[in-house]
C-alpha atoms as a PDB file:
ATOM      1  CA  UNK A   1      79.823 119.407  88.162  1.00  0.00           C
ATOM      2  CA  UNK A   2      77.491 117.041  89.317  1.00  0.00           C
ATOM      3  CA  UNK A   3      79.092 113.935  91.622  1.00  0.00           C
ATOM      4  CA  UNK A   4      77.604 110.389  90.675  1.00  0.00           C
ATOM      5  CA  UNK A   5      76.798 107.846  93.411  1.00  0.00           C
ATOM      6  CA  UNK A   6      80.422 106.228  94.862  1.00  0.00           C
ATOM      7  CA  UNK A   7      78.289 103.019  94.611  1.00  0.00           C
ATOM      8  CA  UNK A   8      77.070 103.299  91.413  1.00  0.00           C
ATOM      9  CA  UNK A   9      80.514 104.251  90.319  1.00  0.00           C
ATOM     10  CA  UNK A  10      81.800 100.785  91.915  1.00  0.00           C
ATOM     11  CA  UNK A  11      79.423  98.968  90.511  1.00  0.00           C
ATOM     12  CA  UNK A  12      80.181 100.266  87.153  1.00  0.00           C
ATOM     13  CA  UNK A  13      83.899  99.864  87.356  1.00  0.00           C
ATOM     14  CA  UNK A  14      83.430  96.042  88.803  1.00  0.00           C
ATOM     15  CA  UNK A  15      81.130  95.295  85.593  1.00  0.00           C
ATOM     16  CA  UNK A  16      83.771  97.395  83.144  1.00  0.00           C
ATOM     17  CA  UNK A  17      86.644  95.064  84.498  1.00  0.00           C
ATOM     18  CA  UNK A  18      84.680  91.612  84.115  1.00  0.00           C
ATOM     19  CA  UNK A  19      83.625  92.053  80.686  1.00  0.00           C
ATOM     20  CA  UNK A  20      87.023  93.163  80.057  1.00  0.00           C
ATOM     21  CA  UNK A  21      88.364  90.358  81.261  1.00  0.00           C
ATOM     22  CA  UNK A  22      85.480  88.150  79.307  1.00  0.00           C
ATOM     23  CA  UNK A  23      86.554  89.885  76.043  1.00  0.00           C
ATOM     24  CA  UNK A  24      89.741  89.022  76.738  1.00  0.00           C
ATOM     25  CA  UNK A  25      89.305  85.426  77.600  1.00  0.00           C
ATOM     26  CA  UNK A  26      87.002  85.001  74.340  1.00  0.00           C
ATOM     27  CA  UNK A  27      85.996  87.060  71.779  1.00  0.00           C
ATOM     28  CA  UNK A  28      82.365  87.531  71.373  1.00  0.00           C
ATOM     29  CA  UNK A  29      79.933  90.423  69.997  1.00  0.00           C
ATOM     30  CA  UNK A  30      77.669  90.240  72.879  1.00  0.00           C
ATOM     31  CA  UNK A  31      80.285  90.699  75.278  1.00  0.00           C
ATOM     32  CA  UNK A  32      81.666  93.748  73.181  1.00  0.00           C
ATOM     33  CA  UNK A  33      78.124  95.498  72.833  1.00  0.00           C
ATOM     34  CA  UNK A  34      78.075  95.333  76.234  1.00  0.00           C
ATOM     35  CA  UNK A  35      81.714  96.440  77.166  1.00  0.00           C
ATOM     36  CA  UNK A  36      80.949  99.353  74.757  1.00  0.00           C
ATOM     37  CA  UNK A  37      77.878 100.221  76.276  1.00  0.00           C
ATOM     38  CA  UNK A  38      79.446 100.102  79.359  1.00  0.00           C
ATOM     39  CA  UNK A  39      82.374 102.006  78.718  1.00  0.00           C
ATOM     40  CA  UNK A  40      80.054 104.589  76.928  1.00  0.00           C
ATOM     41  CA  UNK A  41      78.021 105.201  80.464  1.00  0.00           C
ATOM     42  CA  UNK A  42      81.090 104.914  82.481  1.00  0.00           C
ATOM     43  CA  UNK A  43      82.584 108.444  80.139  1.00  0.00           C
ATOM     44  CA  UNK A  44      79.239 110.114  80.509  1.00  0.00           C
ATOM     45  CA  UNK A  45      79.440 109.295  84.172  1.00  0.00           C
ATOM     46  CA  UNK A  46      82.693 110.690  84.603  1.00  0.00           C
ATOM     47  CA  UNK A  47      82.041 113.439  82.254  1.00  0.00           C
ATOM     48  CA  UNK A  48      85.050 112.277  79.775  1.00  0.00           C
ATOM     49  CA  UNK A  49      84.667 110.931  76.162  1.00  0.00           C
ATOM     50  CA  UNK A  50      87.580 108.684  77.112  1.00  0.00           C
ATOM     51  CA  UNK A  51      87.567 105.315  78.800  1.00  0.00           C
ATOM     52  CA  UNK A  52      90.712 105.268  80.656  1.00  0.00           C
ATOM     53  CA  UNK A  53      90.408 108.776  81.655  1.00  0.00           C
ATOM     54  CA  UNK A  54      87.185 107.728  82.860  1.00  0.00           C
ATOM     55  CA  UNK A  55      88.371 104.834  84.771  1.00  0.00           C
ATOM     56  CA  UNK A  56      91.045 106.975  86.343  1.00  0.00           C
ATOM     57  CA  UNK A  57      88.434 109.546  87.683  1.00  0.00           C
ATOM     58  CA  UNK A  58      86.061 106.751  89.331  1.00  0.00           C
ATOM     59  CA  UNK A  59      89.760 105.527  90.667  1.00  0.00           C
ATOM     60  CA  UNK A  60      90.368 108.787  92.297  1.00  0.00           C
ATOM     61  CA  UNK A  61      86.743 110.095  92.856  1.00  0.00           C
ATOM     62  CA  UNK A  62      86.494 106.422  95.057  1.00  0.00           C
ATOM     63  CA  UNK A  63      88.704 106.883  97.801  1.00  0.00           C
ATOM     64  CA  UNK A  64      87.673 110.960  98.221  1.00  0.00           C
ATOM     65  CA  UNK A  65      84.529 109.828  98.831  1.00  0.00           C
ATOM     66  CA  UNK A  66      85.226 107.652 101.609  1.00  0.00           C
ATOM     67  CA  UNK A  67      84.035 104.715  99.003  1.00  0.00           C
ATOM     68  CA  UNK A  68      85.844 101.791 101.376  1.00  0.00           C
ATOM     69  CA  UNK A  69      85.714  98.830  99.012  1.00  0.00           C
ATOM     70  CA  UNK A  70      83.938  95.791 100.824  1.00  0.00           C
ATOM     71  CA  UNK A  71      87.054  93.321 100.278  1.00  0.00           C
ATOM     72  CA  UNK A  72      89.061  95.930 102.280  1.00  0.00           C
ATOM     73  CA  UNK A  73      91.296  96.673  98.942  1.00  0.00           C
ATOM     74  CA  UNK A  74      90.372 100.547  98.490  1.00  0.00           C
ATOM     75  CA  UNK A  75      94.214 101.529  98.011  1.00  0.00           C
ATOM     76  CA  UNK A  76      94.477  99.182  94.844  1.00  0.00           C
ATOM     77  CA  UNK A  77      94.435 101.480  92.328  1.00  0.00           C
ATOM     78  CA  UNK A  78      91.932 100.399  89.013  1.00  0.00           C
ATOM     79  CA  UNK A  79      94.099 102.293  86.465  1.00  0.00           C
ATOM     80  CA  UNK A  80      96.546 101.422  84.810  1.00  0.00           C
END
């Protein structure tokens, strides 16, 4: 199996969580195309057809990569 890019993987996961958080906050069809769309390249990325599953792999693929997040909070786990 193919790794993808820690950074890429960051990247990914910091976009997933803010237009999570937008949806959240207010409801909007742009916002949800794009959280789907997303989500959708975060799976194939991980190589899952589920989101959270996904999410969990970038969580533990981040730290075994030596991925140190730039605000210094690598052990913060993104599942959940």
């Amino acid at each position: 199996m193919l790794i993808p890019d820690p950074k890429a993987v960051r990247t990914l996961l910091t976009r997933y969580a803010s237009l999570r958080i937008a949806q959240a906050e207010r409801d909007r069809p742009s916002t949800a195309r794009e959280l789907e769309d997303v989500s959708y390249t975060l799976c194939v990325m991980m190589g899952t057809d589920d989101v959270h599953e996904a999410v969990a792999r970038a969580d533990a693929l981040l730290p075994a990569a030596g991925c140190a997040d730039p605000d210094g909070e690598s052990s913060l786990p993104l599942a959940g």
